[in-house]
PDB file of N, CA and C in Angstrom:
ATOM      1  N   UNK A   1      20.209  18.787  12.151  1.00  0.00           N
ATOM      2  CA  UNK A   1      20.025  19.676  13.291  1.00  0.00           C
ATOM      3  C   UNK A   1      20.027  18.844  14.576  1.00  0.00           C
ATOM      4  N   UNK A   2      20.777  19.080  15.648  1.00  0.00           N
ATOM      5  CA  UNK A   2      20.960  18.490  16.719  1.00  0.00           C
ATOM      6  C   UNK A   2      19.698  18.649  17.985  1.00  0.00           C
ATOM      7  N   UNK A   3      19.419  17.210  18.575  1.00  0.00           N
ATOM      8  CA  UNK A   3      18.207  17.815  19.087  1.00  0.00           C
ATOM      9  C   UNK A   3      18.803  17.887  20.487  1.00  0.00           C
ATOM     10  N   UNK A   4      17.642  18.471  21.235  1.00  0.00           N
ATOM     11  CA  UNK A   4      17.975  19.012  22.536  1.00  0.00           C
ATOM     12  C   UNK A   4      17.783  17.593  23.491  1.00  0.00           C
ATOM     13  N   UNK A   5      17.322  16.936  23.489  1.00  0.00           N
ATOM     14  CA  UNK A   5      17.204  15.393  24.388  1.00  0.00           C
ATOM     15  C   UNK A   5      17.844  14.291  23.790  1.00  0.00           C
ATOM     16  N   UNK A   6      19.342  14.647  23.193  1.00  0.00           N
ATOM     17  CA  UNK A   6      19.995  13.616  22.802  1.00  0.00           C
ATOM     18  C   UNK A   6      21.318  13.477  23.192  1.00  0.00           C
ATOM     19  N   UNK A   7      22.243  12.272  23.854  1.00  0.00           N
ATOM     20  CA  UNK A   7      23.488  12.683  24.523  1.00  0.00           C
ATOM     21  C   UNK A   7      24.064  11.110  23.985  1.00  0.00           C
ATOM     22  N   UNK A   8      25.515  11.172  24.052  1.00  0.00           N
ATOM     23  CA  UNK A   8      26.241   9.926  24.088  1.00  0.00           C
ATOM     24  C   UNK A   8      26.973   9.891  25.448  1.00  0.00           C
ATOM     25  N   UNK A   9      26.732   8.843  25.918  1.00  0.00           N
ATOM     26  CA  UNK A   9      27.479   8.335  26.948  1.00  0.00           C
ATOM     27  C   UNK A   9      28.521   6.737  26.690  1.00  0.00           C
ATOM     28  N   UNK A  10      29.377   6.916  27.571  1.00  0.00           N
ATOM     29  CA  UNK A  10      30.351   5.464  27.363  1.00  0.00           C
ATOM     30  C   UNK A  10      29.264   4.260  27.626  1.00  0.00           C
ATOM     31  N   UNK A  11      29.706   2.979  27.507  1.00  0.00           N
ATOM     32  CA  UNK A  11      28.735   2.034  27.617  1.00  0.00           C
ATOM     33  C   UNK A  11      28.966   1.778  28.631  1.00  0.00           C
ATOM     34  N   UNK A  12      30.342   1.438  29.409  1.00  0.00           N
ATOM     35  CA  UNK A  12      30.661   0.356  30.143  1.00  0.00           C
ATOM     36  C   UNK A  12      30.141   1.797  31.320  1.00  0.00           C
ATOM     37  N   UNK A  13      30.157   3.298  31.662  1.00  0.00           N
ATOM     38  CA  UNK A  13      29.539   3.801  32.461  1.00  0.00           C
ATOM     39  C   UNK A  13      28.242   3.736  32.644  1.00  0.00           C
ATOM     40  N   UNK A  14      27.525   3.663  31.745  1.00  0.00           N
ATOM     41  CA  UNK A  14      26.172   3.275  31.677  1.00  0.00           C
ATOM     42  C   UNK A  14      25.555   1.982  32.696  1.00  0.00           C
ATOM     43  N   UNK A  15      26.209   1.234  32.134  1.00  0.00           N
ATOM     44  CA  UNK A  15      26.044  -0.343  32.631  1.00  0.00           C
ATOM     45  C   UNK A  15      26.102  -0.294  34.516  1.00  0.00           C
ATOM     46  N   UNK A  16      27.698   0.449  34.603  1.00  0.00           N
ATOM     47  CA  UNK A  16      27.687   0.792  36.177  1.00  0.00           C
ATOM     48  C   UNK A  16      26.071   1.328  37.138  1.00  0.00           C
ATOM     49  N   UNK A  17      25.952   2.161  35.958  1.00  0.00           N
ATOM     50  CA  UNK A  17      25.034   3.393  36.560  1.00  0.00           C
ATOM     51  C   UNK A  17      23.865   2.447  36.779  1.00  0.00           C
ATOM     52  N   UNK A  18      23.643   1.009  36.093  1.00  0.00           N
ATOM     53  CA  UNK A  18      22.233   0.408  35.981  1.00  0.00           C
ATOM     54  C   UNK A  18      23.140  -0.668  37.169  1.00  0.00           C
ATOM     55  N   UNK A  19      23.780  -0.602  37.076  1.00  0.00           N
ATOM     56  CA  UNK A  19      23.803  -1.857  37.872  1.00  0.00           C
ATOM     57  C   UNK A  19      23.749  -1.344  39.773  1.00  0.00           C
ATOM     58  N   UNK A  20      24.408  -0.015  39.811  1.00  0.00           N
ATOM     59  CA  UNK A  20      23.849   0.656  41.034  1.00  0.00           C
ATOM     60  C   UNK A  20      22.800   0.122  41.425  1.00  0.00           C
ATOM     61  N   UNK A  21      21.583   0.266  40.760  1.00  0.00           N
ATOM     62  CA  UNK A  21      19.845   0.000  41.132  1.00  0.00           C
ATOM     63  C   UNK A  21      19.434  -1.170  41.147  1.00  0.00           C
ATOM     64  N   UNK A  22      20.590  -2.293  40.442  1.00  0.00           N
ATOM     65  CA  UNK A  22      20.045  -3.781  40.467  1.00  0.00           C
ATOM     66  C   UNK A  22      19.756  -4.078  42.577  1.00  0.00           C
ATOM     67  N   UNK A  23      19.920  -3.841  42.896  1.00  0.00           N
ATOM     68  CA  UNK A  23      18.939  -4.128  44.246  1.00  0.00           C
ATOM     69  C   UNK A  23      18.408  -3.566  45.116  1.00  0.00           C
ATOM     70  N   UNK A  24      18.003  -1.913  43.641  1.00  0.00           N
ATOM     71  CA  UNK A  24      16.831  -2.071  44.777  1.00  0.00           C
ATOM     72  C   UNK A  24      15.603  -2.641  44.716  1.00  0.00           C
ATOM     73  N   UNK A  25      14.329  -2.145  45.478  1.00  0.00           N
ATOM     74  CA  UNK A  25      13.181  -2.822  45.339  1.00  0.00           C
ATOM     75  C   UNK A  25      12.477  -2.106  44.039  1.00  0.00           C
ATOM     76  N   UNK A  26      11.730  -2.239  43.192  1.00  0.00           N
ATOM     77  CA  UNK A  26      11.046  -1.310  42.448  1.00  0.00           C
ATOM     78  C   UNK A  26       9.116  -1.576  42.083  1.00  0.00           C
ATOM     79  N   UNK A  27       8.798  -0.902  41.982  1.00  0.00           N
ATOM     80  CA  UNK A  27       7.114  -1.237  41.323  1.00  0.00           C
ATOM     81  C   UNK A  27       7.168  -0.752  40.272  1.00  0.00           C
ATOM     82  N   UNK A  28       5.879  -0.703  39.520  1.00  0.00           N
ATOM     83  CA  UNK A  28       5.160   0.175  38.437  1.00  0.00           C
ATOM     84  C   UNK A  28       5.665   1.742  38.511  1.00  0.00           C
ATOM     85  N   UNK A  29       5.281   2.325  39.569  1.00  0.00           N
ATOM     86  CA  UNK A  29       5.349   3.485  39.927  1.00  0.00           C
ATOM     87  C   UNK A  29       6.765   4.188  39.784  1.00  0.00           C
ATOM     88  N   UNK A  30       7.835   3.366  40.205  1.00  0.00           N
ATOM     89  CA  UNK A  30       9.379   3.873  40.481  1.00  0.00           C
ATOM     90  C   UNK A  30       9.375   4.804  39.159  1.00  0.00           C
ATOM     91  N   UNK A  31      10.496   5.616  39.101  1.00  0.00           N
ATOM     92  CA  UNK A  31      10.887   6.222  38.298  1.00  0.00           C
ATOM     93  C   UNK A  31      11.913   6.632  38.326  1.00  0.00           C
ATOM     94  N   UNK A  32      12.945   6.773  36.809  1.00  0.00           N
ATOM     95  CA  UNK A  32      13.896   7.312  36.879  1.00  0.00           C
ATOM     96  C   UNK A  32      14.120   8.412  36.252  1.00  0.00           C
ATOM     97  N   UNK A  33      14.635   9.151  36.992  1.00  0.00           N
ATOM     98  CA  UNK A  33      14.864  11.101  35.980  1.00  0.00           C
ATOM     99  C   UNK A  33      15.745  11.027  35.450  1.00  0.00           C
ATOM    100  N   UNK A  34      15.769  11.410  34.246  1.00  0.00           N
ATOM    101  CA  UNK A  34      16.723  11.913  33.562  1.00  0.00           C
ATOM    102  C   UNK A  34      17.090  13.278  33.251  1.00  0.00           C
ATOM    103  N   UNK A  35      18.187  14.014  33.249  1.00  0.00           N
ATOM    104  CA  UNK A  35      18.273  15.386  33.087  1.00  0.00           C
ATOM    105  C   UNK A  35      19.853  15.630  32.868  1.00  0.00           C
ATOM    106  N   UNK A  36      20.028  17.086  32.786  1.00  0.00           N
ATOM    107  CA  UNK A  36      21.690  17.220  32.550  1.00  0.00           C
ATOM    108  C   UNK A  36      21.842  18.045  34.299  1.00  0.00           C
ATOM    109  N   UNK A  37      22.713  17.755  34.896  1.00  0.00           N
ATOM    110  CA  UNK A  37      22.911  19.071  36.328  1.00  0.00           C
ATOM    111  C   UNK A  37      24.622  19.087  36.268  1.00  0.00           C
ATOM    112  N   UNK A  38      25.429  20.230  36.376  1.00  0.00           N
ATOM    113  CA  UNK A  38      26.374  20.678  36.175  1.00  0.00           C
ATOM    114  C   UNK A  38      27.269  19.881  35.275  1.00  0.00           C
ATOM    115  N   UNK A  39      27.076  19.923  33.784  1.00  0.00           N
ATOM    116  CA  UNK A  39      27.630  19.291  32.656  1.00  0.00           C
ATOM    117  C   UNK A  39      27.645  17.537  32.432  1.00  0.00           C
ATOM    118  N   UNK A  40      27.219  17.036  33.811  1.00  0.00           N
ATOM    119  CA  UNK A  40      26.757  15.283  33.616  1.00  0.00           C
ATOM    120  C   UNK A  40      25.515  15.264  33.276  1.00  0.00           C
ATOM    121  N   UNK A  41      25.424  14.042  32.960  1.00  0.00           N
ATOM    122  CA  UNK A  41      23.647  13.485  32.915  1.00  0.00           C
ATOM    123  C   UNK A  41      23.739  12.553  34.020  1.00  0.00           C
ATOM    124  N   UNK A  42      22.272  12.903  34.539  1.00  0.00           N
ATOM    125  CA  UNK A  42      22.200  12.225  35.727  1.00  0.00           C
ATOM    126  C   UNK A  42      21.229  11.395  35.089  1.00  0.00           C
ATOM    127  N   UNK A  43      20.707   9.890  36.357  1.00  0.00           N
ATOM    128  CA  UNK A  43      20.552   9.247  36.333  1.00  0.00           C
ATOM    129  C   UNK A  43      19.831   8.783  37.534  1.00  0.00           C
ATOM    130  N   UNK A  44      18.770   9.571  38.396  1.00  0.00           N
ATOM    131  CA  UNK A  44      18.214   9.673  39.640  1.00  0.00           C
ATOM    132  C   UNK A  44      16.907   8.619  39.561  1.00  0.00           C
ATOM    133  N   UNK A  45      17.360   7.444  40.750  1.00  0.00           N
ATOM    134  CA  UNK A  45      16.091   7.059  40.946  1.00  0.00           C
ATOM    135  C   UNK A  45      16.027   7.115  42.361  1.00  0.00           C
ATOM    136  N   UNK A  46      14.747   6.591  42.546  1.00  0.00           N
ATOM    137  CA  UNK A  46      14.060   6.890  44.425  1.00  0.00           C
ATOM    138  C   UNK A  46      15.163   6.696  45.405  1.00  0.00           C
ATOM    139  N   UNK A  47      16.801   5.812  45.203  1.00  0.00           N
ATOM    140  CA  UNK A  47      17.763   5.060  46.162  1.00  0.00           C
ATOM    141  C   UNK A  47      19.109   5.911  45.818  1.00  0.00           C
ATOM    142  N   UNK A  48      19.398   6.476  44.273  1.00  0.00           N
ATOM    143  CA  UNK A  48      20.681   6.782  43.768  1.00  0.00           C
ATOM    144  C   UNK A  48      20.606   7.836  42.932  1.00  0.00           C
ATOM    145  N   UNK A  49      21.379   8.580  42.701  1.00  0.00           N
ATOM    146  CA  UNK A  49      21.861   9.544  41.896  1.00  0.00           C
ATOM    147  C   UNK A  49      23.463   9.602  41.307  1.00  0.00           C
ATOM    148  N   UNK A  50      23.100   8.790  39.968  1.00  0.00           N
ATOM    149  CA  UNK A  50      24.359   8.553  39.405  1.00  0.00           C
ATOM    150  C   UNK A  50      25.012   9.800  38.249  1.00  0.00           C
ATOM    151  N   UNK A  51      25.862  10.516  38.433  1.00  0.00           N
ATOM    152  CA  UNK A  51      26.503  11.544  37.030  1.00  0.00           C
ATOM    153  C   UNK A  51      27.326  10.892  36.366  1.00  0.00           C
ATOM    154  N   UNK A  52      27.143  11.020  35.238  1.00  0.00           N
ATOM    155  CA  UNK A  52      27.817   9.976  33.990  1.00  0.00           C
ATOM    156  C   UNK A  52      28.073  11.166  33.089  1.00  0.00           C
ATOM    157  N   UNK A  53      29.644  11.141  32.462  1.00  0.00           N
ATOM    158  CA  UNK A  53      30.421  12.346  31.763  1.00  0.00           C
ATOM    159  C   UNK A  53      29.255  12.240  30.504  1.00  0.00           C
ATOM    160  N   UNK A  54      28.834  13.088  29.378  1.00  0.00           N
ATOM    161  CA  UNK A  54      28.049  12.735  28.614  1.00  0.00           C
ATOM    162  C   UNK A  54      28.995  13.648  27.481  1.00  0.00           C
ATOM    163  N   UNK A  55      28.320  13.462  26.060  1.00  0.00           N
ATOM    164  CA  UNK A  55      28.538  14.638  25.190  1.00  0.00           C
ATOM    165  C   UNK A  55      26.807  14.343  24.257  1.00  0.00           C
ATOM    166  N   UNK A  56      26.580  15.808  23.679  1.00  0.00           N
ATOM    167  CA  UNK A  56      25.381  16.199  23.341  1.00  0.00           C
ATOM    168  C   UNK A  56      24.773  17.119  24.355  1.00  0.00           C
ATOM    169  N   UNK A  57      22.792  17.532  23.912  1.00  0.00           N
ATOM    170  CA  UNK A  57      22.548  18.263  24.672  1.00  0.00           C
ATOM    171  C   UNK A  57      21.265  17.444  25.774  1.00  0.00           C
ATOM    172  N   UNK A  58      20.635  18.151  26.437  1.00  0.00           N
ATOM    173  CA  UNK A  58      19.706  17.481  27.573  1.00  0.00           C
ATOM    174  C   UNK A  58      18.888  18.493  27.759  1.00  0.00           C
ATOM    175  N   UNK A  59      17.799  19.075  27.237  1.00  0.00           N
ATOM    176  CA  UNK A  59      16.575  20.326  28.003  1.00  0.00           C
ATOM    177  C   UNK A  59      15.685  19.292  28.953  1.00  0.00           C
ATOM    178  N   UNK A  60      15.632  19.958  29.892  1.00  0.00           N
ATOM    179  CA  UNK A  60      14.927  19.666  30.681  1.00  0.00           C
ATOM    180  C   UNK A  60      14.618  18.063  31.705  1.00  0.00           C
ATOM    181  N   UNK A  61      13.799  17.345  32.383  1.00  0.00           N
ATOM    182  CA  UNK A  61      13.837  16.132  32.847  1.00  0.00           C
ATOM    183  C   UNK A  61      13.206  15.556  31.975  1.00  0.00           C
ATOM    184  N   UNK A  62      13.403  13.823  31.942  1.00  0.00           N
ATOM    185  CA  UNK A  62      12.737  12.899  31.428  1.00  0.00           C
ATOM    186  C   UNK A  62      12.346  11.585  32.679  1.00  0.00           C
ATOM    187  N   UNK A  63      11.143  11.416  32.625  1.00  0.00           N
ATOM    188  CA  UNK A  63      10.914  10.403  33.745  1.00  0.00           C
ATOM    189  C   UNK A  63      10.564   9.252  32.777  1.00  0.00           C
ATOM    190  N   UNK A  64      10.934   7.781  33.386  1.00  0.00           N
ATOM    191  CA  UNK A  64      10.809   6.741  32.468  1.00  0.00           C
ATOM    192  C   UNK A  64      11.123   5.697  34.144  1.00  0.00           C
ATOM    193  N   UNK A  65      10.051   4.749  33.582  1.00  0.00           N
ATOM    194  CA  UNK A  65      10.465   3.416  34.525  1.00  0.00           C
ATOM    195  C   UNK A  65      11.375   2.732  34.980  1.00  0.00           C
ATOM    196  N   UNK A  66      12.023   2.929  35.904  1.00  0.00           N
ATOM    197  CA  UNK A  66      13.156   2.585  36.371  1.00  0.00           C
ATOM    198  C   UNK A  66      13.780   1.205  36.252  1.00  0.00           C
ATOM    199  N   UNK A  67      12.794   0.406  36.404  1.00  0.00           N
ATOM    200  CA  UNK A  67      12.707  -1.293  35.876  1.00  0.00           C
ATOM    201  C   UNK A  67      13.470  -1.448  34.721  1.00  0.00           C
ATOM    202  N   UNK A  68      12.147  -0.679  34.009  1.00  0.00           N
ATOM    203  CA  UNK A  68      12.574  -0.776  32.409  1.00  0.00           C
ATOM    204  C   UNK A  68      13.901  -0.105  32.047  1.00  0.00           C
ATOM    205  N   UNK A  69      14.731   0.896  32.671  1.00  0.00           N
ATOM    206  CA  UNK A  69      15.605   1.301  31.400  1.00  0.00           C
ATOM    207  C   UNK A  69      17.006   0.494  32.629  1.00  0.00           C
ATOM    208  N   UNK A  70      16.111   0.080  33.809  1.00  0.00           N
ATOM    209  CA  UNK A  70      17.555  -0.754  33.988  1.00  0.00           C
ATOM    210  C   UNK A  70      17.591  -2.059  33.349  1.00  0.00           C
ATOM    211  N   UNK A  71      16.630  -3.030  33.045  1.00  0.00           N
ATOM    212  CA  UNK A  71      16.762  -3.801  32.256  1.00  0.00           C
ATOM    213  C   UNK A  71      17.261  -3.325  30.197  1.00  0.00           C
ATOM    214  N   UNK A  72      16.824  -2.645  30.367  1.00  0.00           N
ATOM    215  CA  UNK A  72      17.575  -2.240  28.780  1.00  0.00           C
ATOM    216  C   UNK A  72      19.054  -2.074  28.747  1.00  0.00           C
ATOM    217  N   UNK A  73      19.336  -1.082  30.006  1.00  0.00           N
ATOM    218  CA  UNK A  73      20.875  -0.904  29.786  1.00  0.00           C
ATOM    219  C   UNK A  73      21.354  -2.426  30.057  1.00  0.00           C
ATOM    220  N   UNK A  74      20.863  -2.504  31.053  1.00  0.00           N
ATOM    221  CA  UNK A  74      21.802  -3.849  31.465  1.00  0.00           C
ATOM    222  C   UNK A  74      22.041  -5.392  30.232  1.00  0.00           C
ATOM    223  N   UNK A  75      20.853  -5.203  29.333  1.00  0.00           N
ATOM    224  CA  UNK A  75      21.232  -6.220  28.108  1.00  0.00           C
ATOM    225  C   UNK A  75      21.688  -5.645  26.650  1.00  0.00           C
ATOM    226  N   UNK A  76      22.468  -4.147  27.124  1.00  0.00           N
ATOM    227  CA  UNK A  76      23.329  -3.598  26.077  1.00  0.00           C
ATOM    228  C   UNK A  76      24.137  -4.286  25.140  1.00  0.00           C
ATOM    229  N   UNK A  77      23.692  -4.284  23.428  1.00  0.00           N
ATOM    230  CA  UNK A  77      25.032  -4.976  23.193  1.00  0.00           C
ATOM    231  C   UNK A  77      26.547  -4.433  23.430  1.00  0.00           C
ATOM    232  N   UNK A  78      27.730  -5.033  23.070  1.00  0.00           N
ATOM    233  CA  UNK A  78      28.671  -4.241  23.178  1.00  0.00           C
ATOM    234  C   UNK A  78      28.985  -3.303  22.210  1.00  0.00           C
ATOM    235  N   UNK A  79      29.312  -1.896  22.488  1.00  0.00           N
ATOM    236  CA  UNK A  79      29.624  -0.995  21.960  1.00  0.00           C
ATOM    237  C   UNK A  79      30.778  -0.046  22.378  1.00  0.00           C
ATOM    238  N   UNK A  80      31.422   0.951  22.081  1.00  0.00           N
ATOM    239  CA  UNK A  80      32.167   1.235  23.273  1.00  0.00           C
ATOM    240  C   UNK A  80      31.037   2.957  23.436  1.00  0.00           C
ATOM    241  N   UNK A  81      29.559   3.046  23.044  1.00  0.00           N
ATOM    242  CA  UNK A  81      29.506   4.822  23.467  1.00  0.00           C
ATOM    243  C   UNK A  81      27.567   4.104  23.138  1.00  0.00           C
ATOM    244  N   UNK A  82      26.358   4.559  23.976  1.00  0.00           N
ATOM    245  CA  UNK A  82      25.239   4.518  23.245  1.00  0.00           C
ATOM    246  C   UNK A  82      24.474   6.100  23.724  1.00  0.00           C
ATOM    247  N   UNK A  83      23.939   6.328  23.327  1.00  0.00           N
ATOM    248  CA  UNK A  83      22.946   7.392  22.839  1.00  0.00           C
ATOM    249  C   UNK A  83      21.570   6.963  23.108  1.00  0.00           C
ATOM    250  N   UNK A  84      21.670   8.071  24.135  1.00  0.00           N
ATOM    251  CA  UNK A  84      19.984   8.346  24.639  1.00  0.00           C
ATOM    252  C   UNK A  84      19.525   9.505  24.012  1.00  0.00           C
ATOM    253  N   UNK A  85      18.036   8.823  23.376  1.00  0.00           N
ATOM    254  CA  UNK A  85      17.154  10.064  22.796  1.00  0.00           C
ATOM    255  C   UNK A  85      15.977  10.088  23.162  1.00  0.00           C
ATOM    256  N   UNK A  86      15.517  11.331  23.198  1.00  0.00           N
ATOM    257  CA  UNK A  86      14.217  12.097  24.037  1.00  0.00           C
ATOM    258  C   UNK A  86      13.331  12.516  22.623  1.00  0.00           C
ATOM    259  N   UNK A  87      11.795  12.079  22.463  1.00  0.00           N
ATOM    260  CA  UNK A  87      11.244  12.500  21.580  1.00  0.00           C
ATOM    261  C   UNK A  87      10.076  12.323  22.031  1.00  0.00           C
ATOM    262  N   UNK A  88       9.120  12.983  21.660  1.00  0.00           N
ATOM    263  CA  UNK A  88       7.436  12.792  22.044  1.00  0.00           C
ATOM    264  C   UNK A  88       6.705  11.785  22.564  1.00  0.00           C
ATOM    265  N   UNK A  89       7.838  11.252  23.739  1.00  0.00           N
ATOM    266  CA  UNK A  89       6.855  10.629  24.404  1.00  0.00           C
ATOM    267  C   UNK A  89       7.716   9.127  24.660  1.00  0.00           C
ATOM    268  N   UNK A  90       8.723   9.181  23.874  1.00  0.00           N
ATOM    269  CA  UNK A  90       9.366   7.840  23.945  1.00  0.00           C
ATOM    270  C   UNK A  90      11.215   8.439  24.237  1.00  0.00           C
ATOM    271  N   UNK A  91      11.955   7.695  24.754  1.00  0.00           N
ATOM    272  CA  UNK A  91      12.975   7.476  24.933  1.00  0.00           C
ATOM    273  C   UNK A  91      13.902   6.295  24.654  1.00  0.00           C
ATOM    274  N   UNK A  92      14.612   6.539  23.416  1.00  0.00           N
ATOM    275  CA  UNK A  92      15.496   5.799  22.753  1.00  0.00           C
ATOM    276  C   UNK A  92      16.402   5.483  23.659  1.00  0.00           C
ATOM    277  N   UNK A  93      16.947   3.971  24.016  1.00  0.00           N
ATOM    278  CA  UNK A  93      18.560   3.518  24.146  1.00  0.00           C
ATOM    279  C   UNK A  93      19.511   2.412  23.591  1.00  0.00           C
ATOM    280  N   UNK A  94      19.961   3.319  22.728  1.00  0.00           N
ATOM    281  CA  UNK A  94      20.611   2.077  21.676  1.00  0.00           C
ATOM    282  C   UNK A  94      19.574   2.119  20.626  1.00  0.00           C
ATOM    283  N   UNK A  95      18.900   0.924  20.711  1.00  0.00           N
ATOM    284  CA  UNK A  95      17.975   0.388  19.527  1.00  0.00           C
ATOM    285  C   UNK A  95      16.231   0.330  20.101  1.00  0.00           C
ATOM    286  N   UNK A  96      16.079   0.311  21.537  1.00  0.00           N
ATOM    287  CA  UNK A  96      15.284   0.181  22.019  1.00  0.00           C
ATOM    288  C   UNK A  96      14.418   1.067  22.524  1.00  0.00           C
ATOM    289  N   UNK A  97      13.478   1.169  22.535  1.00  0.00           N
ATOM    290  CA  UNK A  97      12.427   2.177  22.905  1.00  0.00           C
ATOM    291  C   UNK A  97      11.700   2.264  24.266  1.00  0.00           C
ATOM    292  N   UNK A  98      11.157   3.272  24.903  1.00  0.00           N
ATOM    293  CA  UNK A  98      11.100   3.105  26.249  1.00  0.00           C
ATOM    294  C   UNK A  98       9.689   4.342  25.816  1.00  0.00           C
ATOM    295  N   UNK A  99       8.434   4.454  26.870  1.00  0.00           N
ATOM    296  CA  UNK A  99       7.655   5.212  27.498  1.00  0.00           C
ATOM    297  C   UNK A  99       7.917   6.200  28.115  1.00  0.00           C
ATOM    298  N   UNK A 100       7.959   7.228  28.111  1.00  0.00           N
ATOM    299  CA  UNK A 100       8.792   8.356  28.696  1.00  0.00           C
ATOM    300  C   UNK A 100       8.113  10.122  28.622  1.00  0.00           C
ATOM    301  N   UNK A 101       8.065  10.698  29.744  1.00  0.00           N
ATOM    302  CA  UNK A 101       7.643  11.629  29.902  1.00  0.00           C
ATOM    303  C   UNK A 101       8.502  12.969  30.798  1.00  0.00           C
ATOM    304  N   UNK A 102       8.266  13.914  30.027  1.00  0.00           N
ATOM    305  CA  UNK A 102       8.623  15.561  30.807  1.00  0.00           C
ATOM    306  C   UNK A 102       8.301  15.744  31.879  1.00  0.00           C
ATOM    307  N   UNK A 103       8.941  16.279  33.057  1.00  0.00           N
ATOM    308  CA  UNK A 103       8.134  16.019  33.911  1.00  0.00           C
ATOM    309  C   UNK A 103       9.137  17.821  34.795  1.00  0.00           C
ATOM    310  N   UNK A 104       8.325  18.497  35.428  1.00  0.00           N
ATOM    311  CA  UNK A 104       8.808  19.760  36.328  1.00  0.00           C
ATOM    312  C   UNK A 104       9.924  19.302  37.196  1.00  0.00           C
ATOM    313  N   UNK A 105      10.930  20.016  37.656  1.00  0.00           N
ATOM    314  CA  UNK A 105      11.668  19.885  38.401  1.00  0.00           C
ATOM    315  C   UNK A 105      12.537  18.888  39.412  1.00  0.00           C
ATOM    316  N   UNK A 106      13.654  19.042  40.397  1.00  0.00           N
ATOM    317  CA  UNK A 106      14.299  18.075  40.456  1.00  0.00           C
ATOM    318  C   UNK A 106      13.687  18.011  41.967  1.00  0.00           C
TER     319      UNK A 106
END
């Protein structure tokens, strides 16, 4: 059964999308949303809003540390597609696990 917070995206778009944010400034606090808005998954933090073509589905936002999932993407192995997953509390990319929370509106 297919879950609702799970999508494949290309790698080498991914990587772009993290490397956007490599300067900005970030703390503890930053955050990045995750969500689906007119058939992309976005990729919104406090400086950028990146849409990346996806396939799978996306309910609702996911907020997760912006630090953190730009350092994850960015030491991606090579693949050519990875898969983000949304589950109780954690957010899968690739192989790696991330802190992650639901959060109201955009």
């Amino acid at each position: 059964m297919p879950s609702n917070n799970e999508v494949t995206i290309a790698r080498a778009a991914l990587k772009r999308a993290a490397a956007k944010t490599a300067g900005e400034q970030h703390d503890e606090r930053d955050l990045a949303l995750l969500y689906m808005e007119d058939d992309r998954f976005a990729i919104e933090t406090p400086a950028t809003v990146t849409r990346l073509k996806a396939a799978g589905h996306w309910a609702g936002m996911i907020a997760v540390r912006a630090l953190e999932l730009q350092r994850v993407i960015s030491a991606l192995p090579a693949s050519k597609e990875v898969t983000l997953f949304y589950s109780n509390g954690w957010l899968l990319v690739g192989d790696e696990r991330l802190t992650a929370k639901v959060v109201d509106g955009v």
